[in-house]
N, C-alpha and C. Protein backbone atom coordinates (compact mmCIF):
# COMPACT_ATOMS: atom_id res chain seq x y z
N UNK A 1 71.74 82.58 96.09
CA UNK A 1 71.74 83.60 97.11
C UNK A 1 72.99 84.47 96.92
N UNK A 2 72.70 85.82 96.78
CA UNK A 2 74.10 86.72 97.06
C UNK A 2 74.59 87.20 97.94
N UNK A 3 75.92 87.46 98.23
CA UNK A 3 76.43 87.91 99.33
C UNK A 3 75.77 89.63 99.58
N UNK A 4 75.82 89.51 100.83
CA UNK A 4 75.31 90.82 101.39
C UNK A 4 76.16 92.58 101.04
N UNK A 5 75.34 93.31 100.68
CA UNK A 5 76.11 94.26 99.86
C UNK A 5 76.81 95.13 100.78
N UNK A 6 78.07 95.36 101.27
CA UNK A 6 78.34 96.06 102.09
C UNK A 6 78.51 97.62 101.54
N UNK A 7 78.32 99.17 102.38
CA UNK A 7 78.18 99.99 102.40
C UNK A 7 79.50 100.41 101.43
N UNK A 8 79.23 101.29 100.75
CA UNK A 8 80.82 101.98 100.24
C UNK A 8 81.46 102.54 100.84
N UNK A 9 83.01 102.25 100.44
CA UNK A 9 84.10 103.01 100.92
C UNK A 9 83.43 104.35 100.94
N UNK A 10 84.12 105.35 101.93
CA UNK A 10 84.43 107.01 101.45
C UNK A 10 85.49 107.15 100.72
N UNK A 11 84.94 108.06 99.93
CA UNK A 11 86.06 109.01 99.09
C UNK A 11 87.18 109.38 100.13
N UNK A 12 88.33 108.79 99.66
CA UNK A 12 89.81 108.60 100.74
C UNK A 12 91.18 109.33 99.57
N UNK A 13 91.76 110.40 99.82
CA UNK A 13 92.83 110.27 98.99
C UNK A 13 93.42 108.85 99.09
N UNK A 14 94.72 108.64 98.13
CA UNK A 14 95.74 107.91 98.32
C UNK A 14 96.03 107.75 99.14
N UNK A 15 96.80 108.67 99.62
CA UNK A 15 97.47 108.48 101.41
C UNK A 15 96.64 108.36 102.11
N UNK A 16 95.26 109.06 102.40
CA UNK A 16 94.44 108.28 103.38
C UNK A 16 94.29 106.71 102.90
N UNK A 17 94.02 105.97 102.06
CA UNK A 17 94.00 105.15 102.13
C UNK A 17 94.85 104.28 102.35
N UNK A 18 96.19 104.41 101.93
CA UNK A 18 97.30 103.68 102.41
C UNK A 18 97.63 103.99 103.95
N UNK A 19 96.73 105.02 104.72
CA UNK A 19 97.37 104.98 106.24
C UNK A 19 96.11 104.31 107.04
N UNK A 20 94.86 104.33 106.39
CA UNK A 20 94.00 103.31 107.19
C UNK A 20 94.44 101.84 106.56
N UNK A 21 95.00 101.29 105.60
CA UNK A 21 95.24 99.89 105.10
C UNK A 21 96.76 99.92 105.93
N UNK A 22 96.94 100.09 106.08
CA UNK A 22 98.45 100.14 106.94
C UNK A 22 98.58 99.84 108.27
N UNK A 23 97.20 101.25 108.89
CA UNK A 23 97.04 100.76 110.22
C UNK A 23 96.56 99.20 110.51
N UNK A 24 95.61 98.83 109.68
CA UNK A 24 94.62 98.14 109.81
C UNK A 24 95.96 96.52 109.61
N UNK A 25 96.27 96.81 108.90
CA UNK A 25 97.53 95.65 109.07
C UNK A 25 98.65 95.87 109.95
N UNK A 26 98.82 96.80 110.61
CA UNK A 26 99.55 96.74 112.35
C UNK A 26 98.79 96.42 113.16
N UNK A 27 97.24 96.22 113.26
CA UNK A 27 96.57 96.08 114.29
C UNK A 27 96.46 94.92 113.68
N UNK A 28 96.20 94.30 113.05
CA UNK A 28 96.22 92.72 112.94
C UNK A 28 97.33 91.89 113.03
N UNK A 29 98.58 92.28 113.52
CA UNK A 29 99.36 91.75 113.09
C UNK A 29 100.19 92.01 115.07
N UNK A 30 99.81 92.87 115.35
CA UNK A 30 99.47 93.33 116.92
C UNK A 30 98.83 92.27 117.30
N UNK A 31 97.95 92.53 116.76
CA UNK A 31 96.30 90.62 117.36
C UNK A 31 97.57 89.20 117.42
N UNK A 32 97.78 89.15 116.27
CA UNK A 32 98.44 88.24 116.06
C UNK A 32 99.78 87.48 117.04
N UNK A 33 100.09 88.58 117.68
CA UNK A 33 101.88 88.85 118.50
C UNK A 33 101.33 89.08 120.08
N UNK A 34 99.65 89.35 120.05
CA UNK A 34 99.31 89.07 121.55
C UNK A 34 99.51 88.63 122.31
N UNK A 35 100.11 88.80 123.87
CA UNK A 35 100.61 87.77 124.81
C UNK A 35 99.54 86.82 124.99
N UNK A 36 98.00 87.57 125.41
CA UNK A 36 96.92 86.89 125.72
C UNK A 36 95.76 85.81 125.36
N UNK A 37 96.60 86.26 123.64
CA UNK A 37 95.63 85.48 122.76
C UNK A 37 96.59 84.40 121.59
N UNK A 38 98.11 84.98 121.41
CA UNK A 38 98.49 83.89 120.59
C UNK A 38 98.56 82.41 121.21
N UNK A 39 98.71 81.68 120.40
CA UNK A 39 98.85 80.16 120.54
C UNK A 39 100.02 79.80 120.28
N UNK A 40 100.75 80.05 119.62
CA UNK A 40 102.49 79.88 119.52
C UNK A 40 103.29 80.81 119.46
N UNK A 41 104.47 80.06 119.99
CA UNK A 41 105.45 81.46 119.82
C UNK A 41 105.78 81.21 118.15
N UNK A 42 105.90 80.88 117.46
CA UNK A 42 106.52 80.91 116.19
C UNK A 42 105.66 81.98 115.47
N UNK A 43 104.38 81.80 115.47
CA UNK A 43 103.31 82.76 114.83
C UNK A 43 103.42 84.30 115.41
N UNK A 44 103.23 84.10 116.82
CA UNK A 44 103.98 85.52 117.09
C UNK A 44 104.99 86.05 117.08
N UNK A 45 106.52 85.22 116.55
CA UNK A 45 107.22 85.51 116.36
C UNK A 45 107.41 86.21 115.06
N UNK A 46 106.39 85.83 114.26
CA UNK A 46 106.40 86.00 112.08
C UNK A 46 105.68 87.35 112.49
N UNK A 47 104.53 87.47 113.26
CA UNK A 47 103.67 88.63 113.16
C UNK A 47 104.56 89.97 113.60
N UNK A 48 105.77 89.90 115.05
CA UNK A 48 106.42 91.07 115.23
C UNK A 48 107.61 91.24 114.33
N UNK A 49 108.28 90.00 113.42
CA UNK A 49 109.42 90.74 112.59
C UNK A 49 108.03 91.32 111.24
N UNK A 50 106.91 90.91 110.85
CA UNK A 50 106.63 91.38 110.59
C UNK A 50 106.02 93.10 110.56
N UNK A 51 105.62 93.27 111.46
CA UNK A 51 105.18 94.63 112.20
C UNK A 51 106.31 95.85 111.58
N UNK A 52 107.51 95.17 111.66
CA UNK A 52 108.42 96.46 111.23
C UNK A 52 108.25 96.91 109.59
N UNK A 53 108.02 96.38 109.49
CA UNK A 53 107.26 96.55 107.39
C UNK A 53 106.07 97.20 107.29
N UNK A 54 105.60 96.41 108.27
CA UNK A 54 103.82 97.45 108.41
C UNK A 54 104.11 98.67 108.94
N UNK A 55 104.85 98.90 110.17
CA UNK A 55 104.75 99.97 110.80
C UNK A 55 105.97 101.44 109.62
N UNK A 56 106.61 100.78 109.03
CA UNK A 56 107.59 101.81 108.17
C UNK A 56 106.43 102.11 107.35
N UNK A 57 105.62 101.39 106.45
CA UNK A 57 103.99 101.59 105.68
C UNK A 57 103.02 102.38 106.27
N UNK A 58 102.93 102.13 107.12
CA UNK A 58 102.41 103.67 108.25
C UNK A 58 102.75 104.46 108.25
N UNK A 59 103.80 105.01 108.73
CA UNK A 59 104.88 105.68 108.64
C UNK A 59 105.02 106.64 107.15
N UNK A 60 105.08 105.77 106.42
CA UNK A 60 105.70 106.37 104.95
C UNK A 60 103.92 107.18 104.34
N UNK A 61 102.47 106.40 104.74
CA UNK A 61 101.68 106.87 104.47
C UNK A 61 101.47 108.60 105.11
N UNK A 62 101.62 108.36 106.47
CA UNK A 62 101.71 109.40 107.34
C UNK A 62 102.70 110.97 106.64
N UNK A 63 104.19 110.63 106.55
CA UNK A 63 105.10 111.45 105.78
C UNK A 63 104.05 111.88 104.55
N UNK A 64 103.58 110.65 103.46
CA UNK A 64 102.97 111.41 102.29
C UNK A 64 102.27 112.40 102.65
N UNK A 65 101.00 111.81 103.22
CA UNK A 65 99.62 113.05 103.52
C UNK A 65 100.68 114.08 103.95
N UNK A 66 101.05 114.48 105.31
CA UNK A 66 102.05 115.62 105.50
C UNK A 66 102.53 116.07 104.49
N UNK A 67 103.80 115.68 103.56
CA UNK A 67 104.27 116.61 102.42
C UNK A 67 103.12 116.70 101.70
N UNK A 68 102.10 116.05 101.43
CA UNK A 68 101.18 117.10 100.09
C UNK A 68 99.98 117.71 100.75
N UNK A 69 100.33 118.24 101.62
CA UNK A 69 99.44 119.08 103.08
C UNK A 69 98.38 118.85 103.26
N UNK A 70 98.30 117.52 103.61
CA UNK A 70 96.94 116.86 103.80
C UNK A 70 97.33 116.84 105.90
N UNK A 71 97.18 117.95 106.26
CA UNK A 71 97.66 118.42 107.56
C UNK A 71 96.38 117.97 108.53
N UNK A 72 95.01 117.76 108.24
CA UNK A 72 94.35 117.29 108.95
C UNK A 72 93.52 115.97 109.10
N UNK A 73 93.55 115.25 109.82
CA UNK A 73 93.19 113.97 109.90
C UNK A 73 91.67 114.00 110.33
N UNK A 74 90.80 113.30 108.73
CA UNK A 74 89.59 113.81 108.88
C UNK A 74 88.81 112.30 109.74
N UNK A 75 88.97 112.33 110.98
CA UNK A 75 88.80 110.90 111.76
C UNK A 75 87.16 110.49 111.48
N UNK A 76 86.48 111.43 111.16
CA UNK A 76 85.17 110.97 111.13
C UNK A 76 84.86 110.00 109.81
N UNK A 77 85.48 110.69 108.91
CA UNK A 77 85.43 109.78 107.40
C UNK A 77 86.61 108.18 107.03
N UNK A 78 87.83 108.60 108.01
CA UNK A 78 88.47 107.38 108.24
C UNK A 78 88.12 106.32 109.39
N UNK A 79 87.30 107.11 110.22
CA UNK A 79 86.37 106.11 110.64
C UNK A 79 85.47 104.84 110.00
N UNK A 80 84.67 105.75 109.09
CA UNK A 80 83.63 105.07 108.56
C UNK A 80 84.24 104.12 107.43
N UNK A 81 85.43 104.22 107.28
CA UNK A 81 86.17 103.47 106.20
C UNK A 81 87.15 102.36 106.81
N UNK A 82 87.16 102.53 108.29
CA UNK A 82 87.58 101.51 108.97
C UNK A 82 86.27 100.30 108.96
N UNK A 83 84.96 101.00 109.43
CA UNK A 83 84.07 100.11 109.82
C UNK A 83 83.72 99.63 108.54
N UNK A 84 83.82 99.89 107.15
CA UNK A 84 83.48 99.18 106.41
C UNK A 84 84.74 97.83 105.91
N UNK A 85 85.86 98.29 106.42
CA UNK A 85 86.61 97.35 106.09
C UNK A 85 87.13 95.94 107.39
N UNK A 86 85.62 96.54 108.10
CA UNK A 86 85.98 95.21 109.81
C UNK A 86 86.76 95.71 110.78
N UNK A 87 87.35 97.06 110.40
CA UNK A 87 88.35 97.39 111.79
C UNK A 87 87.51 97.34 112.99
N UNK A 88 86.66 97.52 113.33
CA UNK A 88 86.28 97.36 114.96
C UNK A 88 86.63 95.43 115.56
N UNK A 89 85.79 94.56 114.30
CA UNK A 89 86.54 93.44 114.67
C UNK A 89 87.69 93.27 114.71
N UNK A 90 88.84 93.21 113.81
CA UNK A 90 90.36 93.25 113.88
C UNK A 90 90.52 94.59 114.84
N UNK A 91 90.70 95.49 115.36
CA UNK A 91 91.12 96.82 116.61
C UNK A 91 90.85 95.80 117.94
N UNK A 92 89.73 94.61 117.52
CA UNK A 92 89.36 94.09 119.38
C UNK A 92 89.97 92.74 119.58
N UNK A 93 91.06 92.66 118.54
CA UNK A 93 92.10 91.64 118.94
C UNK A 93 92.79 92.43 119.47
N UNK A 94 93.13 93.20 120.26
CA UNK A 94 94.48 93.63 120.26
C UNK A 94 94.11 94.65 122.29
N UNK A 95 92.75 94.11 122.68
CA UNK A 95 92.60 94.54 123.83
C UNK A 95 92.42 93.19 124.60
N UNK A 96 92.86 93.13 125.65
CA UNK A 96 93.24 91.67 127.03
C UNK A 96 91.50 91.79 127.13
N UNK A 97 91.51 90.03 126.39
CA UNK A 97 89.93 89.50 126.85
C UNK A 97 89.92 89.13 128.22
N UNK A 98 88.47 89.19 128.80
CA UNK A 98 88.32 89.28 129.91
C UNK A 98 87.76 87.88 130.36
N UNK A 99 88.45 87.64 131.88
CA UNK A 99 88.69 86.39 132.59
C UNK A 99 87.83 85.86 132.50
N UNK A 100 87.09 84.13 131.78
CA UNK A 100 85.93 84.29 131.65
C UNK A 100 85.90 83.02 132.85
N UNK A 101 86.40 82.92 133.67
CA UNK A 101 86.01 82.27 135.00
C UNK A 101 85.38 82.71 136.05
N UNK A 102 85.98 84.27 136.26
CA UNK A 102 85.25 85.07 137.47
C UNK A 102 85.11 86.19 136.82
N UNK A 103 84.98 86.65 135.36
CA UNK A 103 84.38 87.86 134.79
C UNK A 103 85.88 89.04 135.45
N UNK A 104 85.14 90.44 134.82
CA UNK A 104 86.48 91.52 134.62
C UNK A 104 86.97 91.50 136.12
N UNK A 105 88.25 91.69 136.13
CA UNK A 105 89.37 91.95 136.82
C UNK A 105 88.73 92.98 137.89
């Protein structure tokens, strides 16, 4: 049996791709440092000194596109390159799950 063929990337410059792989590892790493959902402090402790590495990688992707005037952020196509790489699962660590004793707040 083979694994299931997932959809292709979009055509992403460089810097787009290094600023959705960037984000996509601050938001996991956000999941990770959750008040609501970690399980230790030590793990969330690795995930926020981590964050500052990810977030300068953001950062530095962001600066590129800008200097080589990649001035507009085409969200519809870095969308679809999130959902092929699981961001909607990893983006929904990072929102307060809901009370599952008496349901939403």
């Amino acid at each position: 049996m083979t694994a299931p063929e997932h959809p292709p990337l979009p055509a992403l410059t460089r810097a787009e791709g290094a600023f959705v792989d960037s984000w996509l590892e601050v938001v996991d790493l956000v999941g990770r440092a959750h008040p609501a959902r970690a399980s230790h402090t030590y793990s969330a402790l690795r995930a926020a000194q981590a964050l500052v590495g990810r977030a300068t990688a953001l950062r530095d992707a962001l600066t590129s596109m800008h200097e080589r005037g990649e001035t507009d952020v085409h969200a519809h196509t870095l969308a679809r390159a999130l959902r092929v790489l699981d961001g909607e699962r990893r983006a929904s660590r990072v929102t307060v799950p809901q009370n599952r004793d008496t349901g939403p707040i």
